[in-house]
Protein backbone atom coordinates (compact mmCIF):
# COMPACT_ATOMS: atom_id res chain seq x y z
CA UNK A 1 128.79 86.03 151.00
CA UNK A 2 127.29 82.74 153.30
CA UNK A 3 125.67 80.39 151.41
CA UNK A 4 122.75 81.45 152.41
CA UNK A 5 122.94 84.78 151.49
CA UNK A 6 123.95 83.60 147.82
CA UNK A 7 121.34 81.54 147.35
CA UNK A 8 118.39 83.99 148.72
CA UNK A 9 120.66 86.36 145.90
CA UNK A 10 119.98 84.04 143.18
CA UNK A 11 116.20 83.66 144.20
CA UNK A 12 115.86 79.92 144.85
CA UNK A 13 114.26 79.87 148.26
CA UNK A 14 110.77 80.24 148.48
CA UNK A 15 108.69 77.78 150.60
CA UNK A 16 110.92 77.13 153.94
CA UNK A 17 109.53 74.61 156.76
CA UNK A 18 109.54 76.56 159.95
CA UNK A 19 111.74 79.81 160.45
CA UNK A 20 113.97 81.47 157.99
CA UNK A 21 116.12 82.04 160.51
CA UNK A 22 116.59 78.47 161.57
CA UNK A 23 117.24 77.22 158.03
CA UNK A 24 119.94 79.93 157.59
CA UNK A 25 121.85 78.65 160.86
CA UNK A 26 121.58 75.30 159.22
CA UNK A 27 122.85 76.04 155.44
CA UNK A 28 125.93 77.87 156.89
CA UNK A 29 126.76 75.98 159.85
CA UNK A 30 128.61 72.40 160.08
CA UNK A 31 127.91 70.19 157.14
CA UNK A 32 124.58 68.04 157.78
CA UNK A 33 123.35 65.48 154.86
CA UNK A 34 120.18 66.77 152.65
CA UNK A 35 118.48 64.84 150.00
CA UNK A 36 116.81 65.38 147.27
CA UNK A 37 114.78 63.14 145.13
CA UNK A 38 113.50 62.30 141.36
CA UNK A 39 111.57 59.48 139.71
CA UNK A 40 112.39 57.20 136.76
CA UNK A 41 109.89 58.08 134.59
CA UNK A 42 112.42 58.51 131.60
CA UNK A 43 115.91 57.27 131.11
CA UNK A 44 117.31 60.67 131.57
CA UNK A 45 117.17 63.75 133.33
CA UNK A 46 116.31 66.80 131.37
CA UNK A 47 117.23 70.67 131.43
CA UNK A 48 113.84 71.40 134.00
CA UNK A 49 115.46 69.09 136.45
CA UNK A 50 118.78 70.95 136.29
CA UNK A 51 118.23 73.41 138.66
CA UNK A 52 117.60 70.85 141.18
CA UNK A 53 120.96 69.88 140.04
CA UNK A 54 122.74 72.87 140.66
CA UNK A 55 121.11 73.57 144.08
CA UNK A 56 122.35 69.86 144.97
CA UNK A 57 125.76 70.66 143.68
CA UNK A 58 125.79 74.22 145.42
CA UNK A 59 125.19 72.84 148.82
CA UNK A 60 127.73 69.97 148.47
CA UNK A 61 130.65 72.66 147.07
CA UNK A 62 129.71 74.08 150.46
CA UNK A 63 130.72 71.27 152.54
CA UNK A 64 127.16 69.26 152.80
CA UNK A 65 126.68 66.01 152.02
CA UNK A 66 124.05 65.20 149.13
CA UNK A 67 121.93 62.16 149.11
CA UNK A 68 120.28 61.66 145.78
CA UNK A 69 117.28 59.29 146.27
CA UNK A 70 115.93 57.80 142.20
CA UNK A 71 112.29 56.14 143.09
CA UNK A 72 111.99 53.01 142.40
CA UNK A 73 109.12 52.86 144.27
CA UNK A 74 107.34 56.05 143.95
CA UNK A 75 108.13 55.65 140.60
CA UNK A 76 105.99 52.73 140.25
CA UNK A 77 103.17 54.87 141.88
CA UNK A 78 103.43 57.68 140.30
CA UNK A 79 103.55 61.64 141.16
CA UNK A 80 100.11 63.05 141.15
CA UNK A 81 100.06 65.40 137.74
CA UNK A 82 97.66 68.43 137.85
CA UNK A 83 95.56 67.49 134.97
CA UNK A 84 95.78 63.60 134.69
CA UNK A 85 97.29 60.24 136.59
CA UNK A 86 100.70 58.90 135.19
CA UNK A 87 100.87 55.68 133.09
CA UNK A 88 102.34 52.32 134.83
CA UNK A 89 105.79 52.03 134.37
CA UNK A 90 107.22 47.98 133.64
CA UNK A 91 109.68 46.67 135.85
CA UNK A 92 111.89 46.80 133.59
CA UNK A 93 111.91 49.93 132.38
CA UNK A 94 112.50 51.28 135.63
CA UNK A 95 115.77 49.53 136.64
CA UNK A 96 116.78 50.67 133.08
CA UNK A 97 115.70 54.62 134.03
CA UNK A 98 117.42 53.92 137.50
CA UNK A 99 120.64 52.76 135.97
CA UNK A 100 121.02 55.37 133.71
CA UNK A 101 120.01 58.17 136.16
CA UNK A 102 122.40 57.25 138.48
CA UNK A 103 124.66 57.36 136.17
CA UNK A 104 124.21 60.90 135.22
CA UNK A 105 123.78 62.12 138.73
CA UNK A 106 126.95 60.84 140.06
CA UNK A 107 128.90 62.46 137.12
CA UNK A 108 126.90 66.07 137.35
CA UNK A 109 128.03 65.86 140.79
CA UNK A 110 131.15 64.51 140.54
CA UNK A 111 130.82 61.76 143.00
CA UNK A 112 130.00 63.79 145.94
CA UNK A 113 126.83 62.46 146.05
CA UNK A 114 124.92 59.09 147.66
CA UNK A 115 123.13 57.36 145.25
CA UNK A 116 119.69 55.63 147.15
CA UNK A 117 116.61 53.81 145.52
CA UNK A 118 113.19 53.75 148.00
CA UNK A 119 112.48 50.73 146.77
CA UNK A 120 115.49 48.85 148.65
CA UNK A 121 113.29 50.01 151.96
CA UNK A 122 109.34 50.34 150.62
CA UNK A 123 109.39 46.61 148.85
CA UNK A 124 109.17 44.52 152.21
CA UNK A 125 106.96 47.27 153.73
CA UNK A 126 103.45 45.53 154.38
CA UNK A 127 100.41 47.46 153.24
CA UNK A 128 98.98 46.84 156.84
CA UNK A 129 102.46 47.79 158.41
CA UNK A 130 102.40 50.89 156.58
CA UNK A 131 98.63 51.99 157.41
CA UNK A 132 99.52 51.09 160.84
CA UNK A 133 103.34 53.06 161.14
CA UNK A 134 102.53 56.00 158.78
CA UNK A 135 98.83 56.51 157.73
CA UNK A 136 97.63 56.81 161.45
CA UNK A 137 99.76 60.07 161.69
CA UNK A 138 98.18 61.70 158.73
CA UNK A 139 94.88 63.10 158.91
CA UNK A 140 93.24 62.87 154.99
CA UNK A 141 91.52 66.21 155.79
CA UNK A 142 95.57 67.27 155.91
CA UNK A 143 96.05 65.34 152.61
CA UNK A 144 92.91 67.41 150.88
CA UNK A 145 94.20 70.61 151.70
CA UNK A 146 97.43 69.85 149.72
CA UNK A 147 97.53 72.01 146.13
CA UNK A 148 97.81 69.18 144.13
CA UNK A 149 95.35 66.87 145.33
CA UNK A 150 92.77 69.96 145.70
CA UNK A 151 93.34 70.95 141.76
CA UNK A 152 92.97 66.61 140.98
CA UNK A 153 89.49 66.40 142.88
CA UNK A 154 87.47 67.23 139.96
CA UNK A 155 88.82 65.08 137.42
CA UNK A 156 89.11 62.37 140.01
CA UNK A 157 91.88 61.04 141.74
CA UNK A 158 93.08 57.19 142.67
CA UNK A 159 93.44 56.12 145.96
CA UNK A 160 97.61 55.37 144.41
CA UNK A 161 98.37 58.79 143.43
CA UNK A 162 96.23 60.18 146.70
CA UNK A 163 98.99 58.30 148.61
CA UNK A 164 101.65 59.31 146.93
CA UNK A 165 102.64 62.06 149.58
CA UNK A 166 102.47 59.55 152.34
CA UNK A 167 105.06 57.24 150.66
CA UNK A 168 107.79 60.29 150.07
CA UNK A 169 106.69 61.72 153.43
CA UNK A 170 108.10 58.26 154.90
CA UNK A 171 110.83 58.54 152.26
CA UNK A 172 112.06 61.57 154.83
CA UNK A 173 111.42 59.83 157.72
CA UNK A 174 113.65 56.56 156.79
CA UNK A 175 116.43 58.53 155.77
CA UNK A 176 116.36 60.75 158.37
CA UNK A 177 116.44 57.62 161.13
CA UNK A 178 118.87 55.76 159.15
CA UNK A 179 121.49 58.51 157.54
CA UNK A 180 121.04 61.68 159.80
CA UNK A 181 119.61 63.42 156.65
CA UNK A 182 117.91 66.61 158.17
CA UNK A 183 117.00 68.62 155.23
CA UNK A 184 115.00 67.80 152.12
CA UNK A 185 115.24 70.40 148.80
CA UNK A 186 112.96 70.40 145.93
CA UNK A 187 110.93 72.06 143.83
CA UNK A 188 108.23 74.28 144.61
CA UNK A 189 105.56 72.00 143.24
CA UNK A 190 106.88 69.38 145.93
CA UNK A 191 105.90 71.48 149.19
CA UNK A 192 102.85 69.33 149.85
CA UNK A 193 105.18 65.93 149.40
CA UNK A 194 107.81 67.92 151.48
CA UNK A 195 105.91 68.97 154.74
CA UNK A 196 104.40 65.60 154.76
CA UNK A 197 107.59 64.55 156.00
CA UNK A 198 108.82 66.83 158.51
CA UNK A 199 105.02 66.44 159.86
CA UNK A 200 105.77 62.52 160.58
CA UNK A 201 109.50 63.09 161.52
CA UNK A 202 108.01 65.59 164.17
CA UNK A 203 104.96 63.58 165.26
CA UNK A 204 106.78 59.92 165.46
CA UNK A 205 110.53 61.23 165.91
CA UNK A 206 109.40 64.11 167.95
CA UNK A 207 112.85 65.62 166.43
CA UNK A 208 113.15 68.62 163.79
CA UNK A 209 113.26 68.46 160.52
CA UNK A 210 114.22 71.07 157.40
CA UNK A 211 113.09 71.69 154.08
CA UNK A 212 112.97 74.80 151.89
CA UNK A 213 112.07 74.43 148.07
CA UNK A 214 113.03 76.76 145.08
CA UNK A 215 110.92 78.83 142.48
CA UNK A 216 109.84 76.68 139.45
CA UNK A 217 111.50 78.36 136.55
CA UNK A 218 109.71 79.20 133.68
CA UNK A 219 110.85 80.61 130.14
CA UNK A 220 109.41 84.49 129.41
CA UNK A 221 106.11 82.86 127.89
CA UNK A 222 105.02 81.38 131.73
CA UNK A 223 106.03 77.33 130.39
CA UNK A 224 108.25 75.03 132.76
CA UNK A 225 111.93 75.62 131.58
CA UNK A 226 113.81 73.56 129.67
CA UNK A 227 110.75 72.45 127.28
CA UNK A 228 110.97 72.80 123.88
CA UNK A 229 107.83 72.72 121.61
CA UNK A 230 106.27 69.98 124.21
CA UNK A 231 109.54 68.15 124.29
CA UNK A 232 112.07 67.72 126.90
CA UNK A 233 115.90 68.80 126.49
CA UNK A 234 117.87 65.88 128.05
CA UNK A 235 120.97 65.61 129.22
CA UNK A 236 121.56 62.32 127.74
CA UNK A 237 123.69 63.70 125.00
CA UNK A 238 122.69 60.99 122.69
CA UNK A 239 119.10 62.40 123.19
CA UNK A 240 119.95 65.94 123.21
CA UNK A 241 123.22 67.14 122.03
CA UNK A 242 125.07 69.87 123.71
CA UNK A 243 124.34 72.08 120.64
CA UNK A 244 120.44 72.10 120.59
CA UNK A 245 120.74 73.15 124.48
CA UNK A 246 123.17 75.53 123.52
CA UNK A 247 120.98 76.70 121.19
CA UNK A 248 117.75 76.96 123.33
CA UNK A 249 119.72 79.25 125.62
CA UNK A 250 121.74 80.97 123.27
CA UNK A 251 118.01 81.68 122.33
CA UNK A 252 117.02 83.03 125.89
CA UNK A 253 114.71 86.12 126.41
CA UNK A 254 116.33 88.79 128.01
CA UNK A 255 114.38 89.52 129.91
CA UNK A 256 114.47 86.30 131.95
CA UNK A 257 119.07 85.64 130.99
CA UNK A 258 119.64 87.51 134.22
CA UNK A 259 117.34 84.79 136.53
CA UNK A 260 118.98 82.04 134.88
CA UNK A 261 122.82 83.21 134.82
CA UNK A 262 121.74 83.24 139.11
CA UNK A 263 120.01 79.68 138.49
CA UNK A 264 121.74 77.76 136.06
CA UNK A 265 125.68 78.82 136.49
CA UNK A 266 128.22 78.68 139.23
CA UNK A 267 129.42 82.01 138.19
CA UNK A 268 129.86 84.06 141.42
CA UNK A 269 127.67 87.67 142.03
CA UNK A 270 130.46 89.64 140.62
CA UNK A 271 131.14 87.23 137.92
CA UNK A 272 127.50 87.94 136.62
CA UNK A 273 127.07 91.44 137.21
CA UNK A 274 130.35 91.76 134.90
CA UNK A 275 127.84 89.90 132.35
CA UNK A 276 124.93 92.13 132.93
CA UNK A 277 126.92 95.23 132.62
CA UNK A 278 128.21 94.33 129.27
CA UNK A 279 124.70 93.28 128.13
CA UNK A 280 123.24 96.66 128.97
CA UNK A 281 125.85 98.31 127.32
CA UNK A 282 125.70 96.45 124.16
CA UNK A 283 122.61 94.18 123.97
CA UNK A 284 122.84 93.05 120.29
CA UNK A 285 126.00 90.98 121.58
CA UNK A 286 123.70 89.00 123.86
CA UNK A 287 127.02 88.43 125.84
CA UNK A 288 124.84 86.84 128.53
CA UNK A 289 122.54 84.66 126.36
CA UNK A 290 126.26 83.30 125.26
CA UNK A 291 127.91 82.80 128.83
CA UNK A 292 124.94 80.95 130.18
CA UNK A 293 124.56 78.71 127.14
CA UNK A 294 128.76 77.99 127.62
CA UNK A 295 128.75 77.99 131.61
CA UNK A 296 125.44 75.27 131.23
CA UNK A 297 126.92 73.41 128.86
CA UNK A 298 130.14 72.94 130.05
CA UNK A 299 128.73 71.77 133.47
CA UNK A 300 126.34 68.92 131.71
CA UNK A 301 129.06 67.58 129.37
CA UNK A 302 132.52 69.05 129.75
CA UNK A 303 134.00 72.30 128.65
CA UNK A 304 135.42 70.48 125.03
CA UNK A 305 131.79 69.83 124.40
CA UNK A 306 130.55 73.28 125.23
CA UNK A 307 133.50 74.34 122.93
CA UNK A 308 132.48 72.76 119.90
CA UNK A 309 128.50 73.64 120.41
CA UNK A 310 129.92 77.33 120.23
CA UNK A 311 131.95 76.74 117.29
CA UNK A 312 129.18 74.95 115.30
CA UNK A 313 127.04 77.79 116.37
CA UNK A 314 129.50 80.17 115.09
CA UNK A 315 129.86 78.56 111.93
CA UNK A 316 126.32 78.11 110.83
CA UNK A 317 125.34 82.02 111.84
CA UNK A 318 128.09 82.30 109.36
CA UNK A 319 127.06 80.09 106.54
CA UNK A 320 130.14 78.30 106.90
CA UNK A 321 130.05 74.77 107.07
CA UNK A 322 133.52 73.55 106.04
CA UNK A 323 134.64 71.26 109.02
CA UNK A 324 131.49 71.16 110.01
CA UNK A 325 130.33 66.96 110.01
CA UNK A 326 127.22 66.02 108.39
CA UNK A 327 125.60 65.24 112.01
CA UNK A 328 126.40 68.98 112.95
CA UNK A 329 124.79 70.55 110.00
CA UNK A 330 121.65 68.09 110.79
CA UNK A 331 121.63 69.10 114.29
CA UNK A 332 121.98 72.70 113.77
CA UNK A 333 119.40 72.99 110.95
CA UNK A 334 116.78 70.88 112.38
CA UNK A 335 114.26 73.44 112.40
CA UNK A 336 115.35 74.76 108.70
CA UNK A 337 112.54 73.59 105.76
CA UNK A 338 113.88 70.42 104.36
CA UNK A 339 113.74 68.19 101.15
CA UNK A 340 114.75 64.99 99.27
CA UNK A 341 116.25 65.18 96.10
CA UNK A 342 115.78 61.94 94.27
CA UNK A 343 118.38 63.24 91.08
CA UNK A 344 120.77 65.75 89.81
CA UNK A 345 118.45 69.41 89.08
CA UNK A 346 119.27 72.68 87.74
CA UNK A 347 119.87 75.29 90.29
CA UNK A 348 116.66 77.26 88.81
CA UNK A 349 114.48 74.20 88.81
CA UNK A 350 115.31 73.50 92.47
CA UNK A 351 114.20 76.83 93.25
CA UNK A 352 110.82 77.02 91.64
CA UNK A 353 109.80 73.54 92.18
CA UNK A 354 110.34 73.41 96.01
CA UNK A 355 108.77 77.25 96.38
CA UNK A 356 112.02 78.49 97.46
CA UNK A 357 111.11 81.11 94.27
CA UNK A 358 107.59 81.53 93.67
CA UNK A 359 108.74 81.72 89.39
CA UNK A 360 111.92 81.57 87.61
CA UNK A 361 111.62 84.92 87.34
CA UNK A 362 111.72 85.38 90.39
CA UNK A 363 114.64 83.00 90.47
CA UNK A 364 116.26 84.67 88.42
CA UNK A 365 116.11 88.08 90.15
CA UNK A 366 117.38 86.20 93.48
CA UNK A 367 120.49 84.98 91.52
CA UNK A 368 121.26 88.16 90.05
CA UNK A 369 121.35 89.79 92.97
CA UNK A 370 123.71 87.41 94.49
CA UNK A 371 121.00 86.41 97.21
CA UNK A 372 121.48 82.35 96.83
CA UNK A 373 124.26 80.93 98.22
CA UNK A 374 124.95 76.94 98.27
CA UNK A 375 127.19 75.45 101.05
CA UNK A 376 127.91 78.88 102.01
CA UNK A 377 129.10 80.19 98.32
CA UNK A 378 127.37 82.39 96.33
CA UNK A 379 125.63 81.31 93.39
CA UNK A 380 124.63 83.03 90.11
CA UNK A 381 124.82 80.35 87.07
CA UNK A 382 120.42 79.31 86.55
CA UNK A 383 122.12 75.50 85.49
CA UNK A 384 124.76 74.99 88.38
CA UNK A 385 123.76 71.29 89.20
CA UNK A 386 122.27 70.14 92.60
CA UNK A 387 123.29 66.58 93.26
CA UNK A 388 125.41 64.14 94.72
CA UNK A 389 128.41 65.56 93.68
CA UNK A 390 128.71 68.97 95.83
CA UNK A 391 126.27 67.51 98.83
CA UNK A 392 127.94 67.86 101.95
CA UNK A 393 129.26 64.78 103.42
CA UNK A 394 127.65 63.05 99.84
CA UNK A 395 124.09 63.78 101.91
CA UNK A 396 123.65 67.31 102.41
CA UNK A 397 123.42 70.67 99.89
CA UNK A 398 122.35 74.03 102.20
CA UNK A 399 120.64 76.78 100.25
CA UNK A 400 120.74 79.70 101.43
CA UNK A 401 118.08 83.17 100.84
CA UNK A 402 119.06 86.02 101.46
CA UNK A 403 120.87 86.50 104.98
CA UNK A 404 118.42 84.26 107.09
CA UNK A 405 116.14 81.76 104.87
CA UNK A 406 117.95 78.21 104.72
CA UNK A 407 116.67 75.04 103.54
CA UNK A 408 118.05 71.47 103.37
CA UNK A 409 118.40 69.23 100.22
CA UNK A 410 118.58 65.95 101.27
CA UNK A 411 120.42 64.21 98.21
């Protein structure tokens, strides 16, 4: 299979600048240099950018030469947003987001890639140079037409963001005078952005240009992937950890595992059909849910790392926490009820007094029926102490209801 067969197999081109046919001859003929580009608006990358990742690392496996472009300029403009404008960055902040960015690009892509800023060739650029070299070429009636300045009109737009598509248009252009790039890949919502720049390569360069962009991915409820609860899964492991995004995929619909197995992982078509086959054949395994969780992790942070996520998984589905460090058991039951424990309570009082039993009689049924466990060991004595002394780590007692109802004593 050509390259560009796999990746029309996986689904991730959609938009394409000119023919098909043309960008096909390109993708699987002699390596040219593509680019494609982020801004610093955090100080890391997070799971919905991953995909753009992969793409990236899918055409460089191939033989093509990525150049990853972090904008430090754009940055400080901002992306138009569909419902409002972005807040200023400081200066400061985004050399910090830069740094650390390029950081975790060049390991995702294990070095392959050229690391570029926009602002090392936009801070010089006069306004009146740039009105006169690039804003001439642009009609705004071409600029109005674009999605996301169409959807901002409403609410109001500033003249900034508005220009926004002019400044990574010429993005294109530089980098296409200055390092052969011929290609730009992105996401779907960058089309407008995209086009902008083959239009000016074309008009000033009169030369050809390429871009194609791939499918925004969304989780089964329509929501950009990778969000969780309004929050962001980073790959910064010391903002996310390699368990909670094994967890959010481990957590995966089924009906979406398939597209993301084709997205997220380098398996190969037979590779994931293997997958699929075993899913349909035994479902409650969620064998897939499991190898794209493993495949993803082990690409962000190393296959030790992805290791461990599925052995703290393992272990906590279990109720086992021996081994287990207090920072795992925090991690993994983040989303369990929690509570403090200022001193040493009876079992039964515990219970009743933070609703875990609506009565000690009801306590009492729930012990004799050998449905409370602490730290993974059942429990039946109404006066076993909760304290300090059997707390996990000296921080920590897990109570467990039943098979699935946990809670957290902080102690």
């Amino acid at each position: 299979m050509t390259l560009f067969e796999d990746l029309k197999w996986r689904g991730l081109i959609k938009d394409v600048a000119g023919e098909e046919s043309d960008l096909q001859k390109i993708l699987d003929g002699k390596p040219i240099s593509f680019y494609w580009g982020t801004d610093p608006t955090a100080d890391s990358l997070h799971l919905g950018h991953y995909s753009s990742l992969c793409m990236a690392k899918r055409l460089a496996n191939a033989g093509h030469q990525p150049i990853l472009l972090c904008g430090g300029a754009t940055g400080r403009i901002g992306d138009p947003r569909p419902t409002a404008e972005r807040e200023i960055i400081s200066e400061e902040t985004i050399v910090h987001n830069i740094e650390k960015i390029h950081n975790q690009i060049d390991r995702l892509i294990d070095g392959k890639a050229e690391l570029v800023d926009n602002y090392e060739w936009l801070k010089g650029y006069t306004f009146l140079d740039f009105l006169r070299d690039v804003g001439k070429y642009i009609n705004v009636n071409y600029m109005l037409d674009k999605d996301i300045i169409r959807r901002r009109l409403e609410t109001g737009i500033t003249f900034a963001e508005f220009s926004y598509m002019l400044l990574q248009g010429y993005d294109f252009l530089h980098l296409f005078e200055t390092k052969n790039c011929i290609m730009q890949v992105a996401g779907s919502d960058q089309w407008g952005n995209i086009t902008t720049g083959v239009d000016l390569i074309r008009k000033i360069l009169d030369k050809t240009a390429y871009a194609f962009t791939m499918p925004l991915i969304l989780d089964s409820t329509g929501k950009k992937f990778g969000k969780s609860e309004g929050n962001a899964l980073w790959l910064d492991k010391e903002k996310t950890s390699p368990y909670q995004i094994y967890q959010h995929l481990i957590n995966s619909d089924d009906s979406k595992v398939l597209e993301y197995l084709k997205v997220f992982t380098f398996l190969s078509k037979d590779e994931i059909d293997d997958v699929m086959a075993k899913q349909n054949a035994a479902p409650e395994t969620r064998i897939a849910q499991k190898t794209l969780a493993f495949e993803v992790v082990k690409d962000i942070h190393g296959e030790d790392e992805a290791k461990n996520a599925v052995h703290v998984s393992e272990k906590l589905f279990d109720g086992d926490f021996s081994g287990l460090s207090v920072s795992d058991i925090r991690t993994g039951m983040k989303s369990v009820p929690s509570f403090s424990l200022a001193s040493s309570l009876s079992l039964i009082d515990v219970l009743v007094e933070n609703k875990i039993a609506s009565s000690k009689r009801e306590a009492r049924e729930f012990l004799k029926a050998n449905a409370i466990s602490i730290n993974g060991k059942i429990e039946t004595d109404e006066n076993f102490t909760i304290g300090k002394e059997i707390a996990l780590g000296g921080e920590l007692v897990i109570i467990r209801r039943g098979k699935k109802k946990y809670f957290v004593v902080n102690v």
